[in-house]
C-alpha atoms as a PDB file:
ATOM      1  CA  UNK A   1     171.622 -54.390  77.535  1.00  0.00           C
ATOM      2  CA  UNK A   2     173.864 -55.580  74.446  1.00  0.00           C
ATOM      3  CA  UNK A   3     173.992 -54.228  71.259  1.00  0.00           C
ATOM      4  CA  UNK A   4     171.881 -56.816  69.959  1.00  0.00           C
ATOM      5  CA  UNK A   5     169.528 -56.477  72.564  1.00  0.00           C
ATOM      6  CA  UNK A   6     169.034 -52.209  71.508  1.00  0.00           C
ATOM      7  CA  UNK A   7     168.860 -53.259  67.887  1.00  0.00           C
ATOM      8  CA  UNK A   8     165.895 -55.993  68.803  1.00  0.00           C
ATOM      9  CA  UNK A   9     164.140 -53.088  70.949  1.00  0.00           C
ATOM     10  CA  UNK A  10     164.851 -50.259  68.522  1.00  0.00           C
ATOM     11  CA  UNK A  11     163.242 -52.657  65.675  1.00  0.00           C
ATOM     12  CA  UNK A  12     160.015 -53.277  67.823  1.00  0.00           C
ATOM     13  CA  UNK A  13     159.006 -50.081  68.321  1.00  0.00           C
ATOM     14  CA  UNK A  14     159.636 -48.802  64.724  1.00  0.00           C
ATOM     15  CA  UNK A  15     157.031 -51.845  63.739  1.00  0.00           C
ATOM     16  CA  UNK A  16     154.606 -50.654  66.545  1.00  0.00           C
ATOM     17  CA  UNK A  17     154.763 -47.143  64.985  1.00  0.00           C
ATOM     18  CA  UNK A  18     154.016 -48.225  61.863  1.00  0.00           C
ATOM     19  CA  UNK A  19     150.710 -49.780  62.474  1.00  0.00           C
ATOM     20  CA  UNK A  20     149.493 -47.519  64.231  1.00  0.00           C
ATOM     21  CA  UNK A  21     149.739 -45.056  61.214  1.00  0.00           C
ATOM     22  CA  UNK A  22     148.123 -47.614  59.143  1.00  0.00           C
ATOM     23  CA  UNK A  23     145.389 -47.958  61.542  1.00  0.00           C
ATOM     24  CA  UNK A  24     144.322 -43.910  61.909  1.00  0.00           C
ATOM     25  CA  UNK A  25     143.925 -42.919  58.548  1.00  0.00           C
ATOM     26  CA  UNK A  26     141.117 -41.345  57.082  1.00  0.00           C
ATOM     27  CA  UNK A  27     139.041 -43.466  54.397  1.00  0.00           C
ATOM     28  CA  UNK A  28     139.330 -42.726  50.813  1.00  0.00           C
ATOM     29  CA  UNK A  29     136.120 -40.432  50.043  1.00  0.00           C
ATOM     30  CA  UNK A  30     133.817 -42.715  47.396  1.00  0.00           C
ATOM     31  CA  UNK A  31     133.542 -41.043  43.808  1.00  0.00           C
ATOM     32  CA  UNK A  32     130.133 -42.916  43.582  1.00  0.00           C
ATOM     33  CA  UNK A  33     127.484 -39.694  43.848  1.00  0.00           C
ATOM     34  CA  UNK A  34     125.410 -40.847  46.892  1.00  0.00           C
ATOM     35  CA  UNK A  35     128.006 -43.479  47.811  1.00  0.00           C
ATOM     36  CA  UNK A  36     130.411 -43.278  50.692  1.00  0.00           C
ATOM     37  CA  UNK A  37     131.484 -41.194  53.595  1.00  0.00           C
ATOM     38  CA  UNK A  38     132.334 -37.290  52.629  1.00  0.00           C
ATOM     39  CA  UNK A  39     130.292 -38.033  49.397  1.00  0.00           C
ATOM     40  CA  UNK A  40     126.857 -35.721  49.732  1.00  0.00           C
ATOM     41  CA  UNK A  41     123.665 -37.495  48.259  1.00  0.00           C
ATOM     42  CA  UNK A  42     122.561 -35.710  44.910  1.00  0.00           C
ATOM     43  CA  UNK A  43     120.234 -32.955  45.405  1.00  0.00           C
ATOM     44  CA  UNK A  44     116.247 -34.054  44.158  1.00  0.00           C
ATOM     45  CA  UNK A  45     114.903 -32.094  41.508  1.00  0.00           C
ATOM     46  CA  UNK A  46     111.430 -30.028  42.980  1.00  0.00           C
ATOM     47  CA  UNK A  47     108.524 -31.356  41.346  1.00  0.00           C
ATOM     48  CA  UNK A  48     106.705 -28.619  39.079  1.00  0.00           C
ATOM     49  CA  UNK A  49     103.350 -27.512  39.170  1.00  0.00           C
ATOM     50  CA  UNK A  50      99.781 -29.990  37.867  1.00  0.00           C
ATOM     51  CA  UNK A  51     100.259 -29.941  33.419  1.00  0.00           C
ATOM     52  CA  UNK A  52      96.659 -28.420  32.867  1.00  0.00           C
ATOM     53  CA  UNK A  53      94.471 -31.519  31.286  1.00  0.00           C
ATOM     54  CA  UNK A  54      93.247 -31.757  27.416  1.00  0.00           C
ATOM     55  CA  UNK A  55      89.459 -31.125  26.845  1.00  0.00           C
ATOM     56  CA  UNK A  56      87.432 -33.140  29.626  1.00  0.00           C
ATOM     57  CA  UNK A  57      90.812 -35.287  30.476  1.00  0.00           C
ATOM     58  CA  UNK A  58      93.772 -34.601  33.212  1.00  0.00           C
ATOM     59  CA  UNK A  59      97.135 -34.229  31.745  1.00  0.00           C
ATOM     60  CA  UNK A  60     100.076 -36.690  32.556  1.00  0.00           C
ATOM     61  CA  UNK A  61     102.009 -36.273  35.520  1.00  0.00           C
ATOM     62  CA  UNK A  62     105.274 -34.993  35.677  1.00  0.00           C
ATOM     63  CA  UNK A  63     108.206 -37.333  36.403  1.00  0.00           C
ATOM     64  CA  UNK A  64     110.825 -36.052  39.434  1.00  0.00           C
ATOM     65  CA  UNK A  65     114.151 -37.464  40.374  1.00  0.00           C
ATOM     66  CA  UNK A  66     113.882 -41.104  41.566  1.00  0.00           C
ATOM     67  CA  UNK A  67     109.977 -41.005  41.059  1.00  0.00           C
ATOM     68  CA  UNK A  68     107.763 -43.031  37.872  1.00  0.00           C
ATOM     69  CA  UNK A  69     106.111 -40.695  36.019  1.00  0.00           C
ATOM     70  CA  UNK A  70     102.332 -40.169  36.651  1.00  0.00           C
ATOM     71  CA  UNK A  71      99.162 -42.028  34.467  1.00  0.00           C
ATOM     72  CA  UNK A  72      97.558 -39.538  31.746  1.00  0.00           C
ATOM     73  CA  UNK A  73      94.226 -38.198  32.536  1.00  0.00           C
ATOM     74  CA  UNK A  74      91.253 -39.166  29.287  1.00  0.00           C
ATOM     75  CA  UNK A  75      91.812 -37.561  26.182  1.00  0.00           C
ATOM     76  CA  UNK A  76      89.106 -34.601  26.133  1.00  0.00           C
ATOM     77  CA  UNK A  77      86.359 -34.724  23.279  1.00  0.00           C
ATOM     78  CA  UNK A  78      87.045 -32.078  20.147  1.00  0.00           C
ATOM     79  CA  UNK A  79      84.085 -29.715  20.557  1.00  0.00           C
ATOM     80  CA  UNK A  80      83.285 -27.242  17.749  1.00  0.00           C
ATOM     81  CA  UNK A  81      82.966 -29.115  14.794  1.00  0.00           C
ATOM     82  CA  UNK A  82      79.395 -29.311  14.358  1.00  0.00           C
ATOM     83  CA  UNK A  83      78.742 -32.829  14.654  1.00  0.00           C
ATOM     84  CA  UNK A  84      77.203 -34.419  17.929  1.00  0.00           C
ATOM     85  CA  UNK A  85      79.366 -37.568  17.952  1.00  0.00           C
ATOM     86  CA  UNK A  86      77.985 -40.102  20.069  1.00  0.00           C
ATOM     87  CA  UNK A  87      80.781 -42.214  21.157  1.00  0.00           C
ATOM     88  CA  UNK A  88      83.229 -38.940  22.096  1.00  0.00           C
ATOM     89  CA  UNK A  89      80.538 -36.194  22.552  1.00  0.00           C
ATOM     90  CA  UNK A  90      77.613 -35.859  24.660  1.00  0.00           C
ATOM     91  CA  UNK A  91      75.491 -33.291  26.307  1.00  0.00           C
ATOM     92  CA  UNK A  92      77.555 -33.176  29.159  1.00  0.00           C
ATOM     93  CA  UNK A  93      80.977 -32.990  27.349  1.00  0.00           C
ATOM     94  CA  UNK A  94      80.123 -30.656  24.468  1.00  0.00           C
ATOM     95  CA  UNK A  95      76.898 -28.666  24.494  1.00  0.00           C
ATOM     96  CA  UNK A  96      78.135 -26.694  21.338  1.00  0.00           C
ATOM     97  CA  UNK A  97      78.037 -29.663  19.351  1.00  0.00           C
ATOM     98  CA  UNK A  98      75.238 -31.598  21.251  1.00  0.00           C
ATOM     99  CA  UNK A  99      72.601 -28.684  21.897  1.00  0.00           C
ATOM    100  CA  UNK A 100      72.588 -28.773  25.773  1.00  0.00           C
ATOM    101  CA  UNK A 101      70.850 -26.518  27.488  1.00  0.00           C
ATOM    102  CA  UNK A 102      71.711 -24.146  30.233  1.00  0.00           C
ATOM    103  CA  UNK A 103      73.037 -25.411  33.309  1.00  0.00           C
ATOM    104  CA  UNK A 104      76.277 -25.817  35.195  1.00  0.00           C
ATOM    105  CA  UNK A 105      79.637 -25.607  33.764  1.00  0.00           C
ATOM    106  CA  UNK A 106      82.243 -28.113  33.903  1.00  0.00           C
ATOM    107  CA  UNK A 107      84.520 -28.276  36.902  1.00  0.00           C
ATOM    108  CA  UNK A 108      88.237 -27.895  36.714  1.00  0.00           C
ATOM    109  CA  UNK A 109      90.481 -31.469  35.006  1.00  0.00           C
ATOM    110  CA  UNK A 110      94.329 -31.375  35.767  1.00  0.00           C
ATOM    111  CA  UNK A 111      96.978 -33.869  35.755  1.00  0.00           C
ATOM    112  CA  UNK A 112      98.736 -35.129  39.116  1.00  0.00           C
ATOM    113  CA  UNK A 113     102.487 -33.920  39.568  1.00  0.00           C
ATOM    114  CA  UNK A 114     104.640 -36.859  39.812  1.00  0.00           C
ATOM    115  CA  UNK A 115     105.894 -38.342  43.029  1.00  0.00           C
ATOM    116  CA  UNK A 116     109.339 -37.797  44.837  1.00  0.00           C
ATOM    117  CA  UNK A 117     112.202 -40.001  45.839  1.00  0.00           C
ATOM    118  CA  UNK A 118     112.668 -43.742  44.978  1.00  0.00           C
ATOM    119  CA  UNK A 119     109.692 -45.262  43.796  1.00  0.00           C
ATOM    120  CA  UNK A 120     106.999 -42.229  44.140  1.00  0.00           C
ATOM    121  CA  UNK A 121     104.188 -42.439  41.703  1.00  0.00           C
ATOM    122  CA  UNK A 122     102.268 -39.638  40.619  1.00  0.00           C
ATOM    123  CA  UNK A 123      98.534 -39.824  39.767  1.00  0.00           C
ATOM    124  CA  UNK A 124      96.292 -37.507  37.081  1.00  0.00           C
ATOM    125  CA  UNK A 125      93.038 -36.313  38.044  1.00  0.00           C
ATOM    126  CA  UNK A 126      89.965 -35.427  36.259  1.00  0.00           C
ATOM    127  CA  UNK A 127      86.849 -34.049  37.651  1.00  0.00           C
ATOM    128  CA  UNK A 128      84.075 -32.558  35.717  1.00  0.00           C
ATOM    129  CA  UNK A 129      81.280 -30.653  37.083  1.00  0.00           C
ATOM    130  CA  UNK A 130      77.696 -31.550  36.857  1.00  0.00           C
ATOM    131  CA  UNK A 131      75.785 -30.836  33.149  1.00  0.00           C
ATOM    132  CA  UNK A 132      73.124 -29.186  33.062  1.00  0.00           C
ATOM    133  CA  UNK A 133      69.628 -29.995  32.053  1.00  0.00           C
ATOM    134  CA  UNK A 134      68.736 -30.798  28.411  1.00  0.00           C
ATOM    135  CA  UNK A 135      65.458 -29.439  26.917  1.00  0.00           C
ATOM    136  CA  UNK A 136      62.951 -32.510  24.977  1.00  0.00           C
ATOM    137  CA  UNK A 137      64.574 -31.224  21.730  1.00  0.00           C
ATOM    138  CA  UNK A 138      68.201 -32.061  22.785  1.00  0.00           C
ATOM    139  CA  UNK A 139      67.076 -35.231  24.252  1.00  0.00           C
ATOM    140  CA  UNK A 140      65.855 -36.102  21.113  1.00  0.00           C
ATOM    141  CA  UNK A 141      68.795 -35.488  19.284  1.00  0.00           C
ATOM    142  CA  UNK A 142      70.390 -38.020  21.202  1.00  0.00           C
ATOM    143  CA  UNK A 143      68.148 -40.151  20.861  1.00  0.00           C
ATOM    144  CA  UNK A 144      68.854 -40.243  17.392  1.00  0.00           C
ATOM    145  CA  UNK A 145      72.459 -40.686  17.418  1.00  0.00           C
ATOM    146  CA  UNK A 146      72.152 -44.209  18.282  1.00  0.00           C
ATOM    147  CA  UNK A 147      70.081 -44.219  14.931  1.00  0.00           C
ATOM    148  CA  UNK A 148      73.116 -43.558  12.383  1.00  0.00           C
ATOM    149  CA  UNK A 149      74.761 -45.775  10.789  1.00  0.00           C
ATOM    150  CA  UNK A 150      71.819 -48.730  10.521  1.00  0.00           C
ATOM    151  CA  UNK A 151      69.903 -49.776   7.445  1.00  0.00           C
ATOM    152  CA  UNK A 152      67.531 -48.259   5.916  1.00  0.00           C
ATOM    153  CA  UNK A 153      63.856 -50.799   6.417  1.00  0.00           C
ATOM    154  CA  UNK A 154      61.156 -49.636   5.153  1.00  0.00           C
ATOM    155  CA  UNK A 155      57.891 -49.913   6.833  1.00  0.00           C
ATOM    156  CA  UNK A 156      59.934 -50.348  10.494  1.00  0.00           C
ATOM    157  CA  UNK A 157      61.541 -48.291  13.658  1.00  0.00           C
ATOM    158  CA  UNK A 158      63.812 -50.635  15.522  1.00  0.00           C
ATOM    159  CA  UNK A 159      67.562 -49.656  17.034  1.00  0.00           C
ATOM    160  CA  UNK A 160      69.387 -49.909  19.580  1.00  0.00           C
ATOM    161  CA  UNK A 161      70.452 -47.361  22.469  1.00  0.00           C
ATOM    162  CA  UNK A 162      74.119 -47.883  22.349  1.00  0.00           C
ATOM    163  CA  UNK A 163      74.131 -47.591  18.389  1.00  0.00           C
ATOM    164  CA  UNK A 164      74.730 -50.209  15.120  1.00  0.00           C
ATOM    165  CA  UNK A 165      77.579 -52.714  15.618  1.00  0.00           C
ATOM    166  CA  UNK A 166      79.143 -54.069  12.052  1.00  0.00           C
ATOM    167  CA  UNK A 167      77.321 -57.233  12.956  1.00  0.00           C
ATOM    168  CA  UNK A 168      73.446 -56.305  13.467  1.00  0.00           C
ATOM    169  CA  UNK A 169      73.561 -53.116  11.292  1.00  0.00           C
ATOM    170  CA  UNK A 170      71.805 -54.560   8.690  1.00  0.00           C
ATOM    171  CA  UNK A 171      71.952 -53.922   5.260  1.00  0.00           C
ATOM    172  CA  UNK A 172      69.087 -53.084   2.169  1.00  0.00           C
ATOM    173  CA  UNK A 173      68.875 -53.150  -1.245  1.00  0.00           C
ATOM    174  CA  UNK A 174      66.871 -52.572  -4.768  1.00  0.00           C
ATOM    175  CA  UNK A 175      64.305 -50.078  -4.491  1.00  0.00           C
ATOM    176  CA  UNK A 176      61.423 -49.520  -1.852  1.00  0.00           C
ATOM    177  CA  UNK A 177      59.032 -50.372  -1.532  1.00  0.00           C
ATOM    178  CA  UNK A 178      60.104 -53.334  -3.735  1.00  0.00           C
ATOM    179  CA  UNK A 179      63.517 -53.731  -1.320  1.00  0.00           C
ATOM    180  CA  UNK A 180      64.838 -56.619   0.528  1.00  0.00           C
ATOM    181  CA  UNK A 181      66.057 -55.860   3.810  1.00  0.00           C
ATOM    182  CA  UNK A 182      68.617 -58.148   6.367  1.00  0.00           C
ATOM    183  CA  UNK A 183      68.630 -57.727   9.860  1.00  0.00           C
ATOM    184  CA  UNK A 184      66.588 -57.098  12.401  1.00  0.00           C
ATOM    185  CA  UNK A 185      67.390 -53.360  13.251  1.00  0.00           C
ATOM    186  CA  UNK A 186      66.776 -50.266  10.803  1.00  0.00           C
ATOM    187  CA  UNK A 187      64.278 -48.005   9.786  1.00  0.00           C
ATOM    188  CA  UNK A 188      62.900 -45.565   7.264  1.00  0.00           C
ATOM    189  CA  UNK A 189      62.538 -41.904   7.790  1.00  0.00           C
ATOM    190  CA  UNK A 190      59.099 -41.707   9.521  1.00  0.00           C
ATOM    191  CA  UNK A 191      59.714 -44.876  11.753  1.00  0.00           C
ATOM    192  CA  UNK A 192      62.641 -43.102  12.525  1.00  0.00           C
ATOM    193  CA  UNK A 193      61.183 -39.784  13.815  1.00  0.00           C
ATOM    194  CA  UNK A 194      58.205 -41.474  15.463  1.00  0.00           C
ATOM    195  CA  UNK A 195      60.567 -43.704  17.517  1.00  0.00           C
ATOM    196  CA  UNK A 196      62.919 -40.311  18.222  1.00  0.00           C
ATOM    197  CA  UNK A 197      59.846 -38.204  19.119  1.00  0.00           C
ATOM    198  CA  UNK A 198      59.084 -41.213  20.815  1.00  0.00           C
ATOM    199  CA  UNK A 199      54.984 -40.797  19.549  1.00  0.00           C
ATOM    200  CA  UNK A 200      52.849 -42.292  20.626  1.00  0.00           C
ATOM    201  CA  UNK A 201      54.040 -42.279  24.044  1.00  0.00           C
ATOM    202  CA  UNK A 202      54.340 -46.311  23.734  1.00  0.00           C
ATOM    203  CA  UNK A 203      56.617 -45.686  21.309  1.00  0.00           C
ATOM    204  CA  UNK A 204      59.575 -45.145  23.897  1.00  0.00           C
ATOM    205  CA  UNK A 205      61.272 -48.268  23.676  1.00  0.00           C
ATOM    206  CA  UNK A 206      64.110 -48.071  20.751  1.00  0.00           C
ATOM    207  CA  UNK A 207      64.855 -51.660  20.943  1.00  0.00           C
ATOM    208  CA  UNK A 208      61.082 -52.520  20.119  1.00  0.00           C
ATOM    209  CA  UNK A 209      59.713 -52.392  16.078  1.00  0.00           C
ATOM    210  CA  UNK A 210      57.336 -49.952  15.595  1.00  0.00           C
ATOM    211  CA  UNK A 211      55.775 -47.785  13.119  1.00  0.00           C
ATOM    212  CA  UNK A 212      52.897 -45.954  14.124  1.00  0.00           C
ATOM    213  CA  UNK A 213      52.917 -43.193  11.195  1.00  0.00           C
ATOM    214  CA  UNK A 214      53.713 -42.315   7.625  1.00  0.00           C
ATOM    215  CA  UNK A 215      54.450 -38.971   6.205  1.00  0.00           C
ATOM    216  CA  UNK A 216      51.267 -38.605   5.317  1.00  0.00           C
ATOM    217  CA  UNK A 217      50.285 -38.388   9.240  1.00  0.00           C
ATOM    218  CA  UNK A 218      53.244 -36.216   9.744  1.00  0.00           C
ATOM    219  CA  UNK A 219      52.388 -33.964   7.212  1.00  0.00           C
ATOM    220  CA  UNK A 220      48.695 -32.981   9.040  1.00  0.00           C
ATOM    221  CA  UNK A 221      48.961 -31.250  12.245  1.00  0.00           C
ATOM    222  CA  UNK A 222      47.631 -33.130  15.177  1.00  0.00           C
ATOM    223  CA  UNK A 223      47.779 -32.843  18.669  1.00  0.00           C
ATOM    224  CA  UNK A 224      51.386 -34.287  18.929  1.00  0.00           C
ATOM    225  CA  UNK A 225      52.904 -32.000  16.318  1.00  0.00           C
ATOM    226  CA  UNK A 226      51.933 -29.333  14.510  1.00  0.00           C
ATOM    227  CA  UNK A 227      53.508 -26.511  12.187  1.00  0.00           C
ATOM    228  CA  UNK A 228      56.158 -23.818  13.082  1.00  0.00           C
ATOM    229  CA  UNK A 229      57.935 -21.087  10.971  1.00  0.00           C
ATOM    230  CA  UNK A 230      60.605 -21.983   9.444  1.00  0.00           C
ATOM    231  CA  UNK A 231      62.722 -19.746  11.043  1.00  0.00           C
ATOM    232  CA  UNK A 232      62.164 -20.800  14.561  1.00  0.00           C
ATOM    233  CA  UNK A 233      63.352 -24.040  14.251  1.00  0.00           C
ATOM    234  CA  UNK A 234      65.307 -25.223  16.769  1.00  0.00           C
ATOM    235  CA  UNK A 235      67.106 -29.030  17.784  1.00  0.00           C
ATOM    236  CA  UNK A 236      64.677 -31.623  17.255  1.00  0.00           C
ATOM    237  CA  UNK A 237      62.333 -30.135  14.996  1.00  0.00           C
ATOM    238  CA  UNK A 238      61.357 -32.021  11.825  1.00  0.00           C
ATOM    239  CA  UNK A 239      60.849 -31.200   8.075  1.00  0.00           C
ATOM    240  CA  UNK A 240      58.303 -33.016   6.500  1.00  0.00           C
ATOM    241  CA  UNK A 241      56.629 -33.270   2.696  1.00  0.00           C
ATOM    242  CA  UNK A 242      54.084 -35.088   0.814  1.00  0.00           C
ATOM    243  CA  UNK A 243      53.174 -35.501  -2.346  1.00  0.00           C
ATOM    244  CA  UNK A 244      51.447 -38.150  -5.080  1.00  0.00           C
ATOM    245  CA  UNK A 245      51.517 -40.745  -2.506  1.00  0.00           C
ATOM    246  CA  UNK A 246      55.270 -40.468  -1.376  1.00  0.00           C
ATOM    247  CA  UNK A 247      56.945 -37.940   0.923  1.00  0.00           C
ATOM    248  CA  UNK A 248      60.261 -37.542   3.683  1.00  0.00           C
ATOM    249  CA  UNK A 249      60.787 -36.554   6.954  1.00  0.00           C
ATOM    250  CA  UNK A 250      64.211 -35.463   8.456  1.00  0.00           C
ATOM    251  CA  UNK A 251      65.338 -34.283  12.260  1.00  0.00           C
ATOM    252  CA  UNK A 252      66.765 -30.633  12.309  1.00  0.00           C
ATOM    253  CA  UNK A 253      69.758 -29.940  14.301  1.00  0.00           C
ATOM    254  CA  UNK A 254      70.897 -27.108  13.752  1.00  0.00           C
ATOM    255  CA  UNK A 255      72.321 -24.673  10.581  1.00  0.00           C
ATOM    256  CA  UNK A 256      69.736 -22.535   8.233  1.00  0.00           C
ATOM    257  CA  UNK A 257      66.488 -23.759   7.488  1.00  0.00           C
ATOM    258  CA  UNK A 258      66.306 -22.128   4.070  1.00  0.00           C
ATOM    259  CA  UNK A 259      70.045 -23.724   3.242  1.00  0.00           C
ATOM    260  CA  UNK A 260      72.545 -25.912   4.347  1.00  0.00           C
ATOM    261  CA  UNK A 261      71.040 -27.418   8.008  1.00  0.00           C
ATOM    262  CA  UNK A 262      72.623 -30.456   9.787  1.00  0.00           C
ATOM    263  CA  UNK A 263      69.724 -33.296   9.826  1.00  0.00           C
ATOM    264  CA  UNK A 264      69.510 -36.283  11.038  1.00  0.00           C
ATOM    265  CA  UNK A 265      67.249 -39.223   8.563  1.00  0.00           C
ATOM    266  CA  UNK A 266      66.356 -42.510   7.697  1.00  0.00           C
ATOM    267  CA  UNK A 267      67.451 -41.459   3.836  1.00  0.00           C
ATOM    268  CA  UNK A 268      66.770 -44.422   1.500  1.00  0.00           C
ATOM    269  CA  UNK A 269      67.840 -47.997   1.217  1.00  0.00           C
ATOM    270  CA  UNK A 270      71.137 -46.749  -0.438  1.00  0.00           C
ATOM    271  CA  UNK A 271      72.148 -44.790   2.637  1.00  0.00           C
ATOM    272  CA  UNK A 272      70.662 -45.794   5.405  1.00  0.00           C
ATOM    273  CA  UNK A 273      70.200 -43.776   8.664  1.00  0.00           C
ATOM    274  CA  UNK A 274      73.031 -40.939   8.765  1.00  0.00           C
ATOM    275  CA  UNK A 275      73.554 -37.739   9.935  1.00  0.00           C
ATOM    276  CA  UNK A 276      74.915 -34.683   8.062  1.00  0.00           C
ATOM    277  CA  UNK A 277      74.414 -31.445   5.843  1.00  0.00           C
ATOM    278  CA  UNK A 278      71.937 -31.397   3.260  1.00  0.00           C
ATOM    279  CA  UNK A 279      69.124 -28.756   2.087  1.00  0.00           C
ATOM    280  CA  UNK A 280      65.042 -28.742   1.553  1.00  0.00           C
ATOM    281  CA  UNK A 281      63.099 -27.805  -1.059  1.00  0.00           C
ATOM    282  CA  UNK A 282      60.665 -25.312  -0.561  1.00  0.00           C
ATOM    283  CA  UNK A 283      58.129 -28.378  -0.280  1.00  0.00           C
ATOM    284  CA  UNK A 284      58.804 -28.981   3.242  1.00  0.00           C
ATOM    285  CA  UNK A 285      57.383 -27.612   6.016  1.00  0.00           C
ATOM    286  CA  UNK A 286      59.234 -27.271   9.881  1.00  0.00           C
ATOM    287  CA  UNK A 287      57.207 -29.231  11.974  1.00  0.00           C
ATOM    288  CA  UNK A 288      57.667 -29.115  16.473  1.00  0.00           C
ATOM    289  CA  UNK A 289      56.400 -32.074  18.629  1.00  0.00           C
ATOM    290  CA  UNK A 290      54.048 -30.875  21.150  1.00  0.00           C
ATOM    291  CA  UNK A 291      56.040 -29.529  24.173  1.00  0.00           C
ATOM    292  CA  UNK A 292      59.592 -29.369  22.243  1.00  0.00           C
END
């Protein structure tokens, strides 16, 4: 072999080793967290524990690492305030307000925890137990929620079950029994009670004009009502008085019969059918419909 010929060799083999280097090194470790090899994925954050729900309503679920956050539960009626609203409260979700009477108690309402890795959802859950049953009075009472907030009509008893819209409210005005009066819903303060008392027993159908009795008739005891002590009054009771021809009746709820009570009238063509405190003068009598 030449000179030349060991240089060619010697050249060769240096190129040989040099490739081979190139070819068995380790990879460059990724700086992306989760990314490439000798990189560990990012630890997942353990979900916590159901939020208690609001009131009636589960609470929102909690969000975890790589999961959407979990759909809020119904916000819970606001019980304690002394007013039976119709539209948030009922029997069955507030029998301080609404007069219930004894029976089961509400079941457990909690929010779903949120879900876990890419794309988990969580989910809230509410679930109420059953209500107990009402007594005639606190049917009554609501009953005569879906009364509020129509016109006062004078010589009438007509609403509807699912209460006055701004539409078929109606609307009255001058002075009765020399009023004029729009609409076709309404009532005044005995066709009121007799359609809430629902007396007769025809008289059942709220969405049917009716007006059986006066004050006059409510002020005699009969065989469908008939006077209590004052005292004893208890959630759909009535008040009653008459006198030179003219007289009022208003629903009891609840609050002192000899002061401020929460009632529920027909009160005049001014202010229609409404709900709220007030007081009696000492010429009203408590009245109870037979078997309240």
């Amino acid at each position: 072999m030449t000179v030349s010929e060991g240089k060619l060799v010697a050249f060769a083999l240096l190129a040989l080793l040099t490739a081979c280097a190139a070819t068995d090194a380790p990879p460059e470790e990724s700086a992306t967290v989760g990314g490439g090899a000798g990189a560990p994925p990012e630890e997942l954050t353990p979900d916590p524990p159901p939020a208690s729900g609001g009131g009636w309503g589960g609470g929102a679920g909690a969000t975890s690492v790589g999961g959407s956050a979990g759909s809020a539960g119904t916000t819970g009626a606001t019980c304690g305030d002394g007013v039976c609203d119709a539209v948030s409260e009922s029997c069955a979700t507030c029998a301080a307000d609404c007069a219930c009477g004894s029976g089961g108690a509400g079941g457990s309402a909690s929010g779903g925890a949120g879900g876990t890795g890419a794309g988990g959802t969580g989910a809230a859950t509410a679930t109420g137990g059953s209500a107990g049953a009402s007594s005639p009075g606190d049917l009554a009472m609501i009953r005569a929620e879906s009364g509020v907030g129509f016109s006062y009509w004078w010589g009438h008893g007509r609403f509807l079950v699912e209460g006055p819209s701004a539409s078929n409210k109606g609307s009255c005005s001058g002075s009765c029994p020399d009023c004029t009066h729009t609409g076709s819903y309404g009532g005044d303060c005995s066709g009121y009670v007799a359609k809430i008392w629902q007396v007769p027993s025809s008289n059942s159908d709220l969405t049917k004009d009716s007006h059986p009795y006066t004050t006059a008739s409510f002020n005699e005891d009969t065989t469908q009502w008939s006077t209590i002590a004052q005292g004893s009054m208890k959630a759909g009771d009535a008040m009653v008085y008459r006198s030179g021809g003219a007289g009022h009746i208003f629903l009891y709820h609840h609050g002192d019969p000899w002061g401020s009570m929460y009632a529920y009238e027909c009160k005049g063509c001014s202010a229609g059918c409404t709900k709220g405190l007030r007081t009696a003068s000492s010429a009203y009598h408590a009245i109870r419909k037979t078997g309240y």
